[in-house]
Protein backbone atom coordinates (compact mmCIF):
# COMPACT_ATOMS: atom_id res chain seq x y z
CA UNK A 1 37.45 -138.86 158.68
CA UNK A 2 39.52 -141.49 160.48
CA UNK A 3 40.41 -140.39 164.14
CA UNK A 4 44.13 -140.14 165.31
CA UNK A 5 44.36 -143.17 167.90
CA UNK A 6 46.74 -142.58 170.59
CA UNK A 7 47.33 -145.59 172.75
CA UNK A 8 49.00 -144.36 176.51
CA UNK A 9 48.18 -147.31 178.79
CA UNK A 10 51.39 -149.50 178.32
CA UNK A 11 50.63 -150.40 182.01
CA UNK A 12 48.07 -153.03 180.93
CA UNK A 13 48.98 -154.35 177.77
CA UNK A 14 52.04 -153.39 175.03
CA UNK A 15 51.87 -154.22 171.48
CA UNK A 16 53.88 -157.15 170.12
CA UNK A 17 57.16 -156.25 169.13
CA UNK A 18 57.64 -156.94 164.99
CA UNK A 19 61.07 -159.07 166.19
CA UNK A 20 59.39 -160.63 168.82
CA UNK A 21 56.46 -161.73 166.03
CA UNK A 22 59.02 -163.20 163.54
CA UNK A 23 60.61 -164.71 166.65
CA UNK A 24 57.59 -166.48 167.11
CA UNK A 25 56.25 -167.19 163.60
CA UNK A 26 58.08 -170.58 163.08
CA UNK A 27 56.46 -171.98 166.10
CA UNK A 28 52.88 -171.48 165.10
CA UNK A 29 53.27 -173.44 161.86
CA UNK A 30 56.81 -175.60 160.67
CA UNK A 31 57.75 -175.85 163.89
CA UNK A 32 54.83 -177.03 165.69
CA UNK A 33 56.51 -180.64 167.57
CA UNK A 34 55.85 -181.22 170.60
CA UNK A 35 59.06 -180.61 173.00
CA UNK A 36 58.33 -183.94 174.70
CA UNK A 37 58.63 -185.74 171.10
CA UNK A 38 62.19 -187.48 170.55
CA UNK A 39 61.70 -186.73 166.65
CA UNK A 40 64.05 -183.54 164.72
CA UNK A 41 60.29 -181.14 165.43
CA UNK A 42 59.93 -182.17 169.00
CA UNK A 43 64.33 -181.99 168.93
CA UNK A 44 64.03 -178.40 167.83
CA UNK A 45 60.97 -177.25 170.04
CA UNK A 46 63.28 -178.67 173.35
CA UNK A 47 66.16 -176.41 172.13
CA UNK A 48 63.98 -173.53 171.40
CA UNK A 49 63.01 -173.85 174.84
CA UNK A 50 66.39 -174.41 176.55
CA UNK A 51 67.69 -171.28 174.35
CA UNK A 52 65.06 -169.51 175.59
CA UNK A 53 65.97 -170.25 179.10
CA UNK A 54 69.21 -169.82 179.05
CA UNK A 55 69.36 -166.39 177.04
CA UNK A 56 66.85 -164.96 179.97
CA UNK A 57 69.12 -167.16 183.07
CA UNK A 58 72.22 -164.86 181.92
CA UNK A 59 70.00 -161.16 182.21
CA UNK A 60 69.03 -162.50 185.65
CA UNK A 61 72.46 -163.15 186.37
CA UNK A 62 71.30 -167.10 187.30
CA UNK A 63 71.31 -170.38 186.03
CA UNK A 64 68.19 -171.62 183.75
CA UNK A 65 67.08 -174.15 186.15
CA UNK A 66 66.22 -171.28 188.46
CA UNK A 67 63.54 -170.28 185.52
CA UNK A 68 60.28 -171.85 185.68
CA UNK A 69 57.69 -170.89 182.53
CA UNK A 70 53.97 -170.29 183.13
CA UNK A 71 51.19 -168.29 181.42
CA UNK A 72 52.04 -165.51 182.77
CA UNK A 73 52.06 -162.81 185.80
CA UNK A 74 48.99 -163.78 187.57
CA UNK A 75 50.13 -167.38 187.56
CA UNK A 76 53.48 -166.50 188.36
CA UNK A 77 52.70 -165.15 191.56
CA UNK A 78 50.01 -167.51 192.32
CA UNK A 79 52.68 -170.78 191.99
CA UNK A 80 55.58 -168.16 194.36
CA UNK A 81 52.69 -167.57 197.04
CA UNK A 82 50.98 -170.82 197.08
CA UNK A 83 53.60 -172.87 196.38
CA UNK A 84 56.04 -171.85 199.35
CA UNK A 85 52.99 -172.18 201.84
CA UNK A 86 51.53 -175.15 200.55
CA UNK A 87 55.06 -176.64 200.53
CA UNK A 88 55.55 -175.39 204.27
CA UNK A 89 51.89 -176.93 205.16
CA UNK A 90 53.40 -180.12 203.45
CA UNK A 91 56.77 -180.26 205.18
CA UNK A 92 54.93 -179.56 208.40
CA UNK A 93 52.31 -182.28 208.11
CA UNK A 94 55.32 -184.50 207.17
CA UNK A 95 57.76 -183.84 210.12
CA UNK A 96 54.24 -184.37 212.38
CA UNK A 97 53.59 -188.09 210.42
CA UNK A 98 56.57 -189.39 209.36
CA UNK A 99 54.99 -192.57 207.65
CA UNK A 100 53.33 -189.90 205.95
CA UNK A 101 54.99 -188.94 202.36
CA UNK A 102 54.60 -185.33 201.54
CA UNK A 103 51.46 -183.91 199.25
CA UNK A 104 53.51 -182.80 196.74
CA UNK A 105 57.20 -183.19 195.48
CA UNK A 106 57.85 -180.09 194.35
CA UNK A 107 60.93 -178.46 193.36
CA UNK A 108 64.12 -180.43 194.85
CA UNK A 109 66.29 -178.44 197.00
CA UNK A 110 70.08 -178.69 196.10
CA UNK A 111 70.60 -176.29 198.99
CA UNK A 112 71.40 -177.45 202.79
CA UNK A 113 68.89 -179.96 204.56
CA UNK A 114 65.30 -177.84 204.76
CA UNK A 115 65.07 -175.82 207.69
CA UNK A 116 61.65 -175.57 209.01
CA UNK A 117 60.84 -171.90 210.49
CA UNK A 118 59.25 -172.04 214.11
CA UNK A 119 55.31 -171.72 213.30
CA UNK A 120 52.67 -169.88 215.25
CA UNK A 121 50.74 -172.08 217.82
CA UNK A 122 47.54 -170.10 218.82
CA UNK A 123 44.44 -170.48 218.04
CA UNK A 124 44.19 -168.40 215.20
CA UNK A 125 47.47 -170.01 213.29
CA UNK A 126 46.26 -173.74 213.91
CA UNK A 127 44.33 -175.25 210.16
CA UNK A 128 44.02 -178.28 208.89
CA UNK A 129 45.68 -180.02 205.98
CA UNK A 130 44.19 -183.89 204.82
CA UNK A 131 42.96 -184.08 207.75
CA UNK A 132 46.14 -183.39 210.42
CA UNK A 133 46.51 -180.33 212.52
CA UNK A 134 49.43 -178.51 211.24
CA UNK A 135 50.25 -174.64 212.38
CA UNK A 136 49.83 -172.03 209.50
CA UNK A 137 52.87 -169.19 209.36
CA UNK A 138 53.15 -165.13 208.42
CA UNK A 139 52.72 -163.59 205.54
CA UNK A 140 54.23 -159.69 204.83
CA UNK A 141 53.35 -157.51 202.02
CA UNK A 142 51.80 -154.42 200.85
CA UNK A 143 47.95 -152.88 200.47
CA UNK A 144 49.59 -151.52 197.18
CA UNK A 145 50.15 -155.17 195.86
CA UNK A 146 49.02 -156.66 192.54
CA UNK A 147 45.74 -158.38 193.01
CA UNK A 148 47.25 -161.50 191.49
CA UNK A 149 49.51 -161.20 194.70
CA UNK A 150 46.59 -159.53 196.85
CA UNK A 151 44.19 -162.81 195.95
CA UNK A 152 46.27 -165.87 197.01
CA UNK A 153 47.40 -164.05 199.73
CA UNK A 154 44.20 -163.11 201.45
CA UNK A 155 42.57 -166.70 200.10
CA UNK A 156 45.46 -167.92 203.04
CA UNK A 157 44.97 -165.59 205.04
CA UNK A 158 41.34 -166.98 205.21
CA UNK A 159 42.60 -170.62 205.76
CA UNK A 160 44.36 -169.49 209.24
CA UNK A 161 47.92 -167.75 207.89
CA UNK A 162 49.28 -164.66 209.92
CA UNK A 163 49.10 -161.44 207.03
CA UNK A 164 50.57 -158.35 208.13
CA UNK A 165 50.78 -155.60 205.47
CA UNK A 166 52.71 -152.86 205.73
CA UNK A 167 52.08 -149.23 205.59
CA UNK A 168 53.43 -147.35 202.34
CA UNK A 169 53.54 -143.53 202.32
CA UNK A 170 51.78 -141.08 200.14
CA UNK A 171 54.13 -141.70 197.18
CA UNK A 172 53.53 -145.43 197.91
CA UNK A 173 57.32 -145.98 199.71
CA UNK A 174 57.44 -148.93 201.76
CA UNK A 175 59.98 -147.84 204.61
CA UNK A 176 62.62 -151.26 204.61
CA UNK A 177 63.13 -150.83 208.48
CA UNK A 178 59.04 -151.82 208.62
CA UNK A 179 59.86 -154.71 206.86
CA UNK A 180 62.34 -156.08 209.14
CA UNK A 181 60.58 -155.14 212.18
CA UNK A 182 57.56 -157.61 211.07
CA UNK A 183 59.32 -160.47 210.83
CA UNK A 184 58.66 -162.89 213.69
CA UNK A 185 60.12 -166.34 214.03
CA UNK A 186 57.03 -167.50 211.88
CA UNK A 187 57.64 -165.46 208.89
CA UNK A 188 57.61 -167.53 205.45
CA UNK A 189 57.39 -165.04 202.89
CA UNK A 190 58.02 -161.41 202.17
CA UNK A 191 56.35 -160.31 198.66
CA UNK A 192 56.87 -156.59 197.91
CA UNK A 193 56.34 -155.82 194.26
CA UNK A 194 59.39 -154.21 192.16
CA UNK A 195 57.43 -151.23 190.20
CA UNK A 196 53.50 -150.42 191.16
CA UNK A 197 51.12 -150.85 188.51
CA UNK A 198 48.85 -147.59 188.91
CA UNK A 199 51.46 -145.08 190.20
CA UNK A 200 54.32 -146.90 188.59
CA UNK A 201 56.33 -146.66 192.49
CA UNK A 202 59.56 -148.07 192.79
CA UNK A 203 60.36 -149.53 195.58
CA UNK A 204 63.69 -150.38 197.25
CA UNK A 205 63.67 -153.81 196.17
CA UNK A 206 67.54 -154.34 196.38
CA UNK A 207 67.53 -152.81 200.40
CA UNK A 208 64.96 -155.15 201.44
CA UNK A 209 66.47 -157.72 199.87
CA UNK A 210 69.85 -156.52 201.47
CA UNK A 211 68.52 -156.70 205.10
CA UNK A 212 66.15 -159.66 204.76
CA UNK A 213 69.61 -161.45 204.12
CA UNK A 214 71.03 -160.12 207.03
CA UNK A 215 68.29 -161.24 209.33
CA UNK A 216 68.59 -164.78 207.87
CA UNK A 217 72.06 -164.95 208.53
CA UNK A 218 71.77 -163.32 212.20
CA UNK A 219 69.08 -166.15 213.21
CA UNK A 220 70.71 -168.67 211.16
CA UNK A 221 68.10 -169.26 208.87
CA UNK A 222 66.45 -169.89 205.43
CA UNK A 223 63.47 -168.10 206.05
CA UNK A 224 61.60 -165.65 205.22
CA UNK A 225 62.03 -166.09 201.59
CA UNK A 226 61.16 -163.20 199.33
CA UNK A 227 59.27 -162.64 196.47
CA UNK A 228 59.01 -159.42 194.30
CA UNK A 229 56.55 -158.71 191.28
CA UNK A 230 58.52 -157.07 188.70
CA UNK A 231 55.78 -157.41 185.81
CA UNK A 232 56.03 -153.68 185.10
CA UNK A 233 59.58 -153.43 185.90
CA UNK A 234 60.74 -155.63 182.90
CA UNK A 235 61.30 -152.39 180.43
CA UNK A 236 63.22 -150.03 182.68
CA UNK A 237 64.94 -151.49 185.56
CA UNK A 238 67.62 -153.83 186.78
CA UNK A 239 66.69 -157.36 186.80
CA UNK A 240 69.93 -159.02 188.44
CA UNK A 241 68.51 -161.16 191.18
CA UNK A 242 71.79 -161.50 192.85
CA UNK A 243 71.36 -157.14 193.00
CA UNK A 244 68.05 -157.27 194.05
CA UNK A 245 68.62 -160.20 197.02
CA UNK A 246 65.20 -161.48 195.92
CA UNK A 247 64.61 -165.25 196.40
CA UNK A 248 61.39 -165.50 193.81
CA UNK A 249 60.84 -163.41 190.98
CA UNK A 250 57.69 -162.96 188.38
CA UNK A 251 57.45 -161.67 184.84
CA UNK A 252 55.49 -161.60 182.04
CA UNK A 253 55.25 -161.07 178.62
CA UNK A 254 52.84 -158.84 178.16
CA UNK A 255 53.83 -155.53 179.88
CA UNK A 256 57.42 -155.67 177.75
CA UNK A 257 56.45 -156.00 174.35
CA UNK A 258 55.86 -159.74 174.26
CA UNK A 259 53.24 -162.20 173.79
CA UNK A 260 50.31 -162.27 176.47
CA UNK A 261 49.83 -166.13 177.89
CA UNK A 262 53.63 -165.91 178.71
CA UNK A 263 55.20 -165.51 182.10
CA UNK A 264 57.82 -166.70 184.32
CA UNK A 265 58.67 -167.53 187.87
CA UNK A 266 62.62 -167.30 189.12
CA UNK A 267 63.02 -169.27 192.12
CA UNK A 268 66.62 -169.26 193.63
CA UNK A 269 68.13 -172.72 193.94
CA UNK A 270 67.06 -173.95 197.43
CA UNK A 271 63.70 -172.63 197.49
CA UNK A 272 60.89 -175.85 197.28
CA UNK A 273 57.89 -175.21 195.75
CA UNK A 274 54.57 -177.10 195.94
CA UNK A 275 53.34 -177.09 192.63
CA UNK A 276 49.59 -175.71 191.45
CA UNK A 277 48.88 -178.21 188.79
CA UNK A 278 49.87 -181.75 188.87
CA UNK A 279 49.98 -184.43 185.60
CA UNK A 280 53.16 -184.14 183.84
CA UNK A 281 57.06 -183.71 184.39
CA UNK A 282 57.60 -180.58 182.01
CA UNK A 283 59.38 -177.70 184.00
CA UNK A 284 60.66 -180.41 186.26
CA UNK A 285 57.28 -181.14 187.25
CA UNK A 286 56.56 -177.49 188.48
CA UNK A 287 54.66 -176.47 185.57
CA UNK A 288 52.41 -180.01 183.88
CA UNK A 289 51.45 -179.23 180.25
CA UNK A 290 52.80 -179.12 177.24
CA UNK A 291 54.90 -175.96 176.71
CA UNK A 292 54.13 -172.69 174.91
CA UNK A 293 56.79 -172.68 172.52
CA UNK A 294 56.04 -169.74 170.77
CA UNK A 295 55.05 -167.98 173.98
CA UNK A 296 58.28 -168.65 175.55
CA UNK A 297 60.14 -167.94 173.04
CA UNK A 298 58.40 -164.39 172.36
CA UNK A 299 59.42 -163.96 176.27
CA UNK A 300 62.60 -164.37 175.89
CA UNK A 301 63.18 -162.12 172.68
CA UNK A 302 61.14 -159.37 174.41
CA UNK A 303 63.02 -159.34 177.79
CA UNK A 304 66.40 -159.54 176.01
CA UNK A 305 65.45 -156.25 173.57
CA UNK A 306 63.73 -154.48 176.45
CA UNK A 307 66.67 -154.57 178.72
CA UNK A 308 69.18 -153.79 175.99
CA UNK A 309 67.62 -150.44 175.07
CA UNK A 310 66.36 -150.25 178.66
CA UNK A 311 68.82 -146.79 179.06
CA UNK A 312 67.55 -145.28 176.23
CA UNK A 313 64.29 -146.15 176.68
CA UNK A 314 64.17 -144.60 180.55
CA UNK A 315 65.57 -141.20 178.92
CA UNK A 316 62.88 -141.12 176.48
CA UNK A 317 60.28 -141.44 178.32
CA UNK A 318 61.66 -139.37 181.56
CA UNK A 319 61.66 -136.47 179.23
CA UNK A 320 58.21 -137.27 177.88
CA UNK A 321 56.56 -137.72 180.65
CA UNK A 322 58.28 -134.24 182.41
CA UNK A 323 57.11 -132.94 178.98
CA UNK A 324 53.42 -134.13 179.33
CA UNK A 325 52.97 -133.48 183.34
CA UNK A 326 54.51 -129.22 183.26
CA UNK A 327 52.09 -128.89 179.59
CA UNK A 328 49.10 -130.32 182.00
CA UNK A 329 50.24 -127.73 184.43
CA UNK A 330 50.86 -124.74 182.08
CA UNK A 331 47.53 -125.78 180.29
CA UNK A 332 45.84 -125.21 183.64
CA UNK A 333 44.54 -128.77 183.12
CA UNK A 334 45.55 -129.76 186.55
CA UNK A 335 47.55 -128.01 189.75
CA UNK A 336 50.87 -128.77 190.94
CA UNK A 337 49.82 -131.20 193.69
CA UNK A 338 48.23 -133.58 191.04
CA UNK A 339 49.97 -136.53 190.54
CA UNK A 340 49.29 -139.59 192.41
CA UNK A 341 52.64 -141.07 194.04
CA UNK A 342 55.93 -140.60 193.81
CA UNK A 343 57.52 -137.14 191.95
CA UNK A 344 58.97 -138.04 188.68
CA UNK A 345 62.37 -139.46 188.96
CA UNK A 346 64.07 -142.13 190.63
CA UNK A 347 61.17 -143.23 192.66
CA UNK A 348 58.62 -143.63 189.93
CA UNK A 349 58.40 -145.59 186.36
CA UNK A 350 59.40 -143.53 183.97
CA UNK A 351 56.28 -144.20 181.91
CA UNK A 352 53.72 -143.55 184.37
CA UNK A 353 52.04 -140.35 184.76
CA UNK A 354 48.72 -140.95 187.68
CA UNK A 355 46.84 -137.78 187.26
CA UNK A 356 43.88 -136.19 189.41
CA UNK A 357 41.46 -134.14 187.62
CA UNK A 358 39.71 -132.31 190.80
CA UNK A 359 36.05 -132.70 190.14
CA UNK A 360 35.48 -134.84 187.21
CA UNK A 361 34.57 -138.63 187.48
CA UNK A 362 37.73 -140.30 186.26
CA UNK A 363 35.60 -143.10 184.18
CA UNK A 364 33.56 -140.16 182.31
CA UNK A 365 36.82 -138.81 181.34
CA UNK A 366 38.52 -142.19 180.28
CA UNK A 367 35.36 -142.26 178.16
CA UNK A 368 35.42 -139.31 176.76
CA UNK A 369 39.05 -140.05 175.37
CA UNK A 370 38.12 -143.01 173.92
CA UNK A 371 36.08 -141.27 171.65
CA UNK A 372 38.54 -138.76 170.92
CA UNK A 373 40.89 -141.77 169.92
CA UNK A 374 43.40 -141.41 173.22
CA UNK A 375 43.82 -144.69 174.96
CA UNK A 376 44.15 -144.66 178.88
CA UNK A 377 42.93 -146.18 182.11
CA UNK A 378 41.33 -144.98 185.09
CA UNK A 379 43.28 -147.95 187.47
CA UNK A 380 44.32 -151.45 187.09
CA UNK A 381 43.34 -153.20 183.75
CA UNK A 382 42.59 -155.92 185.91
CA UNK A 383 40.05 -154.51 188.08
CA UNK A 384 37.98 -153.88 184.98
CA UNK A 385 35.04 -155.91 186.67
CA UNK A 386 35.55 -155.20 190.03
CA UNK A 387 33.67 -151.48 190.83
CA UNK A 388 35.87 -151.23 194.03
CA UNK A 389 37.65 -148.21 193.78
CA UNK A 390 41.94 -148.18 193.59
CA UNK A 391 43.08 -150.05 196.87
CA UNK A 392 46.32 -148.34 195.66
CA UNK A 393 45.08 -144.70 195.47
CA UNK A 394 43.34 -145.83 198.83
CA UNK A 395 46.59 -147.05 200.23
CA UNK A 396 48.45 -143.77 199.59
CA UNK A 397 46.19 -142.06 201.57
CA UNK A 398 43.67 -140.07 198.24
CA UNK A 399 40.24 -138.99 199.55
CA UNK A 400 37.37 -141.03 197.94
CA UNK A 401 37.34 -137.97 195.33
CA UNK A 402 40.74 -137.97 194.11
CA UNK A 403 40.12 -141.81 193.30
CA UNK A 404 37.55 -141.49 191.30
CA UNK A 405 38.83 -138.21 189.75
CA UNK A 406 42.12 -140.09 188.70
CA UNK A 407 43.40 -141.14 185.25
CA UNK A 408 46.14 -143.11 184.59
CA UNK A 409 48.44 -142.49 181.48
CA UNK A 410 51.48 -145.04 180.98
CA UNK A 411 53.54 -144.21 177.51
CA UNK A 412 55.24 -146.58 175.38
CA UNK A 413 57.77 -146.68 172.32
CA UNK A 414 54.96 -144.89 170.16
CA UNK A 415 54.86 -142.04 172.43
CA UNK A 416 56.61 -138.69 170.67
CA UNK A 417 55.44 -134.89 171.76
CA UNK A 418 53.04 -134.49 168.93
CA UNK A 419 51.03 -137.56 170.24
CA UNK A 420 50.86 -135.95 173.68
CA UNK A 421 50.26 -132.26 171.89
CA UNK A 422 47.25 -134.25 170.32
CA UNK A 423 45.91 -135.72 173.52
CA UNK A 424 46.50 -132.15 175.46
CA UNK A 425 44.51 -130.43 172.50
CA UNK A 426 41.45 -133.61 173.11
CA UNK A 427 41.82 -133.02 177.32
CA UNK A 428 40.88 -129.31 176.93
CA UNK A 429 38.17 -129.54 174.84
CA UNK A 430 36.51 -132.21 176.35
CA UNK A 431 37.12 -131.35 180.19
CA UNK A 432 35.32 -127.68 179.34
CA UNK A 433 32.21 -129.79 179.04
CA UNK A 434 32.69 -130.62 182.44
C-alpha cells in the first residue's frame, strides 16, 4: 500500500507553481536565444527579461534598474555584503592613491557625490587591499542570521572588519533602539533579515529602517546602508521597500513557489556595489553571464501570484497552524511552553510552527516521519552537512536539549486539517516508541 506523503517544510524548498511552469516552458525550448543576440529569439529573451523586471520593480514600489538577477538567496546576500565592503575597501584605497583607478566599477551611483563614512584606525580595523593599507569598517547584524548572511560576514570579519551582533530575545526580537545604539561613525552596513528561517520571527524591518534614516539624516550621511533578507518573507508580507526603509533587499525563487537557481538583489539607486564575478556587461555589469531566462521569468510570475493572494494565504495558514499547535497540546504531544520563538501572530510567519518534543532527539523523530510519509525538518535545510546544532535555537536562549529535541514544521498551499489530522495520528504512534 502506497503511503500518504505529507510535505510540511515549505521553509526549505516549495513546489513549482503549475503557472509558474507554463510561465517558464517556452524558455526551455522555442525560446531558447540568447538575450545578448540582436536576432527576433535573442529580441524576445531581452523583453522577457525587462518584463520580468519591471512587473517585480512595481510590487517593490521601485524602478527595475534597482533589480539586479542572480541565482538566488545565497548569492543575493553574498553580492549585498561583499559588494558594499569590497566597494568601500575600493573607494578607500582610491581616495589614498589617486593615480590609482578603483578595483572594480561597480554599480554607478546616480545619487549625490559618494560620501565616504569615517573608518576605524586601530590596530585591529587596519587590512590590506593589493597591497595598500586601507582601514576596514563595522558590520551589525544578528546571531539569528541566514548563514548565507552569517558566512560573508564572518569571512570579513576575519580580514580585519568591526562585527557587532546584536542580542535578540527569546522569541528572536531584535530591540530597534540596539540597533541604533551600535552604530559608530564607522558603520557600513546593517543586515537584519525580514522573516527567520527556523522560527519564522518577524522582525521590525520597517522601524529599523525608519530610524536608520533618521540617524543618516541627523549626521548628514549616506551610511550605514541596510540590507534585509526577506527569502522567507516573499509569501506573506509587505515587500514595499520605500515601507520597509531598506536600502538592499534579497529574494529568491525557491521559498515562493518558483524555480530554485533564481534570486534577486534590490539595491536602492545610490548604493555602489563591487561586483562578485567579473567578464561580461549583463545586469549592468553586476551580474557577468548569460541570463536565466526561464529562471527569471519563473521569479517574477511566482512573486507576483504570491503577493496577490498573500491575504488569503496568511488567513489560511494562521488558522492552520493555531489548528495544528492547540491539537499538539490537547493530544498531550507537547506542553504549552513548546514552541520555539515568537507566539503565533503578528510576530511570527504564519507558516511556521518550531516545536520541542522534551526528551526525544529531534533527528530520530524527523526520521521517523519520513517513514511515515510526513515531510519536516529538524533546522535549516542548509545546515544539512554541518552537525552544529541551531545557532538560532542557541541565539534565543534553548538549552542544548531543547535544540536537539526540536522539529520544525512550515505548511504550504497543500496544507488542509486532514493532512495535519494524518500527521497528528503518525506523531502519536511513533513518539510512544520513545
Amino acid at each position: 500500500m502506497k503511503k500518504k506523503l505529507i510535505y510540511l517544510d515549505h521553509a526549505a524548498a516549495t513546489p513549482l507553481d503549475h503557472r509558474v511552469l507554463a510561465a517558464m516552458r517556452p524558455f526551455f525550448a522555442s525560446e531558447f536565444g540568447n538575450p545578448a543576440a540582436l536576432h527576433d529569439l535573442g529580441v524576445r529573451a531581452r523583453q522577457a527579461i525587462d518584463a520580468s523586471r519591471k512587473s517585480m520593480a512595481e510590487i517593490f514600489h521601485t524602478t527595475p534598474d534597482t533589480i539586479t538577477f542572480t541565482s538566488g538567496g545565497t548569492e543575493s546576500n553574498n553580492l549585498a555584503i561583499l559588494g558594499i565592503a569590497r566597494q568601500m575597501l575600493s573607494a578607500a584605497h582610491t581616495t589614498a592613491n589617486p593615480s590609482r583607478p578603483p578595483l572594480g566599477k561597480g554599480r554607478v551611483s546616480k545619487s549625490p557625490p559618494f560620501q565616504e563614512p569615517v573608518l576605524s584606525g586601530t590596530k585591529e580595523g587596519v587590512g590590506v587591499v593589493a597591497g595598500a593599507e586601507t582601514s576596514r569598517g563595522q558590520i551589525i547584524t544578528t546571531p539569528i542570521e541566514h548563514d548565507s548572511v552569517l558566512g560573508p560576514i564572518k569571512k570579513l570579519e576575519q580580514d580585519g572588519w568591526k562585527v557587532t551582533y546584536l542580542p535578540v530575545d527569546k522569541a528572536g526580537l531584535i530591540n530597534p533602539e540596539d540597533v541604533i545604539r551600535a552604530i559608530r561613525p564607522e558603520t557600513v552596513l546593517i543586515s537584519v533579515m525580514y522573516a527567520n528561517n527556523e522560527i519564522g520571527t518577524i522582525e521590525p524591518i520597517a522601524e529599523i529602517g525608519r530610524m536608520i534614516l533618521r540617524y543618516r539624516k541627523k549626521h548628514k550621511t549616506q551610511y550605514p546602508y541596510f540590507h534585509t533578507d526577506a527569502c522567507q518573507a516573499s509569501p506573506y508580507l509587505d515587500l514595499d521597500v520605500d515601507k520597509l526603509h531598506v536600502d538592499l533587499m534579497t529574494l529568491n525563487g525557491s521559498k515562493m513557489y518558483g524555480p530554485k537557481g533564481a534570486g534577486l538583489l534590490y539595491a536602492r539607486r545610490g548604493v555602489t556595489l563591487e561586483p562578485l564575478l567579473y567578464g561580461g556587461s549583463q545586469e549592468r555589469g553586476m551580474r557577468p553571464g548569460t541570463e536565466n531566462v526561464a529562471g527569471i521569468v519563473g521569479l517574477a510570475k511566482a512573486l507576483k501570484l504570491v503577493q496577490k493572494n498573500r491575504d488569503k494565504e496568511i488567513k489560511k495558514m494562521t488558522n492552520l497552524s493555531q489548528y495544528f499547535y492547540k491539537q499538539l497540546i490537547t493530544n498531550q504531544l507537547i506542553t504549552n511552553n513548546s514552541l520555539n520563538g515568537p507566539e503565533i501572530g503578528e510576530h511570527r510567519l504564519p507558516n511556521n510552527l518550531n516545536i520541542e518534543f522534551p526528551g526525544i532527539e529531534g533527528e530520530a523523530l524527523l526520521l521517523y516521519l519520513n517513514e511515515a510519509g510526513v515531510m519536516c525538518s529538524t533546522s535549516s535545510a542548509c545546515g544539512l552537512e554541518s552537525s552544529e546544532p541551531s545557532h538560532v535555537l542557541e541565539a534565543i536562549g534553548a538549552s542544548p536539549q531543547a535544540v536537539r529535541s526540536s522539529i520544525r514544521f512550515s505548511l504550504g498551499k497543500s496544507a488542509s486539517r486532514q493532512n495535519i489530522q494524518h500527521t497528528l495520528t503518525q506523531l502519536k504512534k511513533i513518539l510512544q516508541l520513545f
